[in-house]
N, C-alpha and C. Protein backbone atom coordinates (compact mmCIF):
# COMPACT_ATOMS: atom_id res chain seq x y z
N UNK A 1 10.09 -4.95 0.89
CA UNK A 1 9.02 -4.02 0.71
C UNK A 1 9.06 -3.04 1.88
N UNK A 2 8.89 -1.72 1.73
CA UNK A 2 8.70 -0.70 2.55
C UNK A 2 7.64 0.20 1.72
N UNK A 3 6.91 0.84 3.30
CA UNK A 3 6.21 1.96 2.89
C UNK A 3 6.13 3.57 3.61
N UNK A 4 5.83 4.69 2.99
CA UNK A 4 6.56 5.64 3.67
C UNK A 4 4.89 6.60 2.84
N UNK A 5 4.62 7.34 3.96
CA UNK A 5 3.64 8.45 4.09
C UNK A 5 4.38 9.97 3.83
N UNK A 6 3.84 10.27 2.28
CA UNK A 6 4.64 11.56 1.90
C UNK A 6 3.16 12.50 2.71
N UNK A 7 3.51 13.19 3.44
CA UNK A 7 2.35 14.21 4.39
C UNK A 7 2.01 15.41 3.43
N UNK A 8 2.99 15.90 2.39
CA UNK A 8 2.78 17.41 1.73
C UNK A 8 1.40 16.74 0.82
N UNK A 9 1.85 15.12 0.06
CA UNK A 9 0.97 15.25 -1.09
C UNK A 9 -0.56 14.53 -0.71
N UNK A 10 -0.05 14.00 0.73
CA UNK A 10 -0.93 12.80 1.05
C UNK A 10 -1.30 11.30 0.63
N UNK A 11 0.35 11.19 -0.06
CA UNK A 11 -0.07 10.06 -0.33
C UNK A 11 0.26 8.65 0.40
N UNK A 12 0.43 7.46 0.55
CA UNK A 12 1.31 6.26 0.86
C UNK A 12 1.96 5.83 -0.28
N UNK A 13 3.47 5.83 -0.34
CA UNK A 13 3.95 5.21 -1.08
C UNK A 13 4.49 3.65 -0.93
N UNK A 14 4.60 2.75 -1.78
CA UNK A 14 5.04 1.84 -1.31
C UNK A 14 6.00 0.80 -2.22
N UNK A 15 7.31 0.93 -1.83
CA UNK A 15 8.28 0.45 -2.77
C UNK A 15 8.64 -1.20 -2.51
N UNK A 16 8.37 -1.64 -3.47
CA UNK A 16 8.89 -3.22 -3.65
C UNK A 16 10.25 -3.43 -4.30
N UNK A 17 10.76 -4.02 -3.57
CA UNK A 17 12.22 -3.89 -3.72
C UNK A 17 12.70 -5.22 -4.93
N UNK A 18 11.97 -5.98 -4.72
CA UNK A 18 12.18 -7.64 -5.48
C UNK A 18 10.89 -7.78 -6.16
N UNK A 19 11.13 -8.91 -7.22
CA UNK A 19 10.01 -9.26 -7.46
C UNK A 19 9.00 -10.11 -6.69
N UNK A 20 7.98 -9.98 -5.98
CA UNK A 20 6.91 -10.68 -5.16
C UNK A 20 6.25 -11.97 -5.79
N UNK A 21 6.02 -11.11 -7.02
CA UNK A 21 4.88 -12.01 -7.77
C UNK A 21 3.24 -11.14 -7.45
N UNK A 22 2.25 -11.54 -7.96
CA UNK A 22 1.26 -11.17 -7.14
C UNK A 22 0.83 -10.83 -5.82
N UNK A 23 0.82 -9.85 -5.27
CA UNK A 23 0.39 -9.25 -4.08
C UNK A 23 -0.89 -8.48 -3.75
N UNK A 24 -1.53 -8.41 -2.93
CA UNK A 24 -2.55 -8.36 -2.53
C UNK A 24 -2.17 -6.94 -1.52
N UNK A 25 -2.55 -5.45 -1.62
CA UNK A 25 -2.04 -4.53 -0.77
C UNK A 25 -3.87 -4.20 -0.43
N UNK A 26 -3.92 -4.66 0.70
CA UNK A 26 -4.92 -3.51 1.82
C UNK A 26 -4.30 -2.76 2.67
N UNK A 27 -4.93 -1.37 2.55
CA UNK A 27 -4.53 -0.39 3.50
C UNK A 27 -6.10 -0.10 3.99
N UNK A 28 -6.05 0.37 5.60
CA UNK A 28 -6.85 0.41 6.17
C UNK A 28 -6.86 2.03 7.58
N UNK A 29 -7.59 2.20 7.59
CA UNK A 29 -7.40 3.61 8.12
C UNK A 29 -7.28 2.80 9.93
N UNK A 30 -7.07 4.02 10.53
CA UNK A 30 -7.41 3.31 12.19
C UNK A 30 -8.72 3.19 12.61
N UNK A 31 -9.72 3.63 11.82
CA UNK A 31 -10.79 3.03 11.96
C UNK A 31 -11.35 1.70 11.49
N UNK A 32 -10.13 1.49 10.67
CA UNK A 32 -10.93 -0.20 10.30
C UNK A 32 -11.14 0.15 8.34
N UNK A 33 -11.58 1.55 8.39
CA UNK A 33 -12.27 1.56 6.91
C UNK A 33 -11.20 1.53 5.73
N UNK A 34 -11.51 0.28 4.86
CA UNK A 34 -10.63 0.05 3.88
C UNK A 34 -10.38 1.42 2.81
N UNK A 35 -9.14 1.84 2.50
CA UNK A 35 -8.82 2.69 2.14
C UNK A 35 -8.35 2.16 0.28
N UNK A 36 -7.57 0.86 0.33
CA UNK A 36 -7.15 0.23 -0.85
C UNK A 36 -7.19 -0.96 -0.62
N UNK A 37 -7.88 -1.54 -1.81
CA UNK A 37 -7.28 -3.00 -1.38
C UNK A 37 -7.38 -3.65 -3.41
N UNK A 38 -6.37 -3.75 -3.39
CA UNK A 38 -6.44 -4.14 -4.94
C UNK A 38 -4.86 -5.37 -4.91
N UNK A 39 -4.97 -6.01 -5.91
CA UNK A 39 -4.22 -6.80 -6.36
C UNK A 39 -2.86 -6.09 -7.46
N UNK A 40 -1.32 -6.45 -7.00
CA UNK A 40 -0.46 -5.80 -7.60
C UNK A 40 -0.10 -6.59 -8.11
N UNK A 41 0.96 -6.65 -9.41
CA UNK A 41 1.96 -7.41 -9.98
C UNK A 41 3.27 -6.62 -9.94
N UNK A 42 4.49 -6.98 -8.69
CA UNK A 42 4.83 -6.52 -8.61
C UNK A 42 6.27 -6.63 -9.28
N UNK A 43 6.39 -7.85 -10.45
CA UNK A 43 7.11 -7.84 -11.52
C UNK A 43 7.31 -6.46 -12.40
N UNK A 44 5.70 -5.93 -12.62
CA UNK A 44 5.80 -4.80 -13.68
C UNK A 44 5.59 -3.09 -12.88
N UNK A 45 5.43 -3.45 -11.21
CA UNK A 45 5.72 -2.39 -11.03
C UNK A 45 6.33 -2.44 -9.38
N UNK A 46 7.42 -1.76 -9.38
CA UNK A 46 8.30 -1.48 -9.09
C UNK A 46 8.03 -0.54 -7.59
N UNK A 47 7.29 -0.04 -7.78
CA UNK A 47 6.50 1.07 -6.17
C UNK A 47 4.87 1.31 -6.82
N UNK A 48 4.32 1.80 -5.95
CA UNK A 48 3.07 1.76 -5.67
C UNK A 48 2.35 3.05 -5.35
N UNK A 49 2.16 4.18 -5.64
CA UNK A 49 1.33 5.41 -5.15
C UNK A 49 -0.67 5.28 -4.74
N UNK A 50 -0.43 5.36 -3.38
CA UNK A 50 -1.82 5.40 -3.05
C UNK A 50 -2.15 6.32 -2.61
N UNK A 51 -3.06 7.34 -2.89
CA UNK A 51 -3.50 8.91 -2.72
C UNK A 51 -4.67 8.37 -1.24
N UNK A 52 -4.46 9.37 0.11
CA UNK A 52 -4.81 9.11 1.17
C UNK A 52 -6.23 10.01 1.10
N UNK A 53 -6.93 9.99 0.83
CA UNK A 53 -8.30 10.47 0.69
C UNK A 53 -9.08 10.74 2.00
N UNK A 54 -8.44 10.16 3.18
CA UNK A 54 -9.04 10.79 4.20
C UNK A 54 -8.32 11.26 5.34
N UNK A 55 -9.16 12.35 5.90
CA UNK A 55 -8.61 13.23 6.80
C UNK A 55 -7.40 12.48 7.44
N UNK A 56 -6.84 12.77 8.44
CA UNK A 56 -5.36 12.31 8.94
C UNK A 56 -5.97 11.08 10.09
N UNK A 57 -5.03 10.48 10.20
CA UNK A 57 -5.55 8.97 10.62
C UNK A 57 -4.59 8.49 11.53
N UNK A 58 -4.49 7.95 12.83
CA UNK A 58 -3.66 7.67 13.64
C UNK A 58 -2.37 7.07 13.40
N UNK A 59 -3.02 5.87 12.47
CA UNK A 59 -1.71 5.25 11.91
C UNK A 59 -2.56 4.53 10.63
N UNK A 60 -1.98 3.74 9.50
CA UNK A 60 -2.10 3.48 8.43
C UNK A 60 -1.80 2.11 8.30
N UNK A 61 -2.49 0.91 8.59
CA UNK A 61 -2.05 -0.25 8.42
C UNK A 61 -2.21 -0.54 6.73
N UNK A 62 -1.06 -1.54 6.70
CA UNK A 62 -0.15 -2.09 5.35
C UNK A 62 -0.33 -3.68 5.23
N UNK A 63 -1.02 -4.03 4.44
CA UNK A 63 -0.59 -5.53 4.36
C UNK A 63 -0.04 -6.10 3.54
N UNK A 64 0.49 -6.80 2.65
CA UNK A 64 0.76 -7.62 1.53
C UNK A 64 1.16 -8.93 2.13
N UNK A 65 0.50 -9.84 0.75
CA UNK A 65 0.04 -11.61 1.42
C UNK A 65 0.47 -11.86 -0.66
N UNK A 66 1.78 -12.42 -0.43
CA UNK A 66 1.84 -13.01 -1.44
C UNK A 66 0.85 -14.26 -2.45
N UNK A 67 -0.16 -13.72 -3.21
CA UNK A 67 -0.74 -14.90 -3.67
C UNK A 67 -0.61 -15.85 -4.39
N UNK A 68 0.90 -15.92 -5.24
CA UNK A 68 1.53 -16.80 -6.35
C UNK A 68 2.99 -16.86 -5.28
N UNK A 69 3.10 -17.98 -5.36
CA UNK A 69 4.68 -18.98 -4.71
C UNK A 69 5.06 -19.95 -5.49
């Protein structure tokens, strides 16, 4: 899994390379304030587009926590 900040459209993209299984993606601004946090299946999808809705942000924390093993 990698993720990469397109700056023109504002979005986070985030490509899963394998299948995970269920994943869990929170993104969180540098303030702490949750930006996404939803449940993926990343069997049926393949990358991830998250539209950055707020002003520009120091850095962009990423998580994913596999919930099916």
């Amino acid at each position: 899994m990698d993720a990469s900040i397109e700056e023109a459209n504002r979005e986070l993209i985030v490509n899963f390379h394998e299948d995970l299984g269920d994943v869990c993606v929170i993104v969180t601004s540098s303030t702490g304030e949750v930006i996404y946090n939803e449940k993926v299946q990343t069997s049926t999808m393949p990358y991830l587009v998250i539209p950055l809705k707020v002003r520009a942000v120091s850095y962009t924390h990423l998580r994913a926590h596999e919930t099916r093993r």
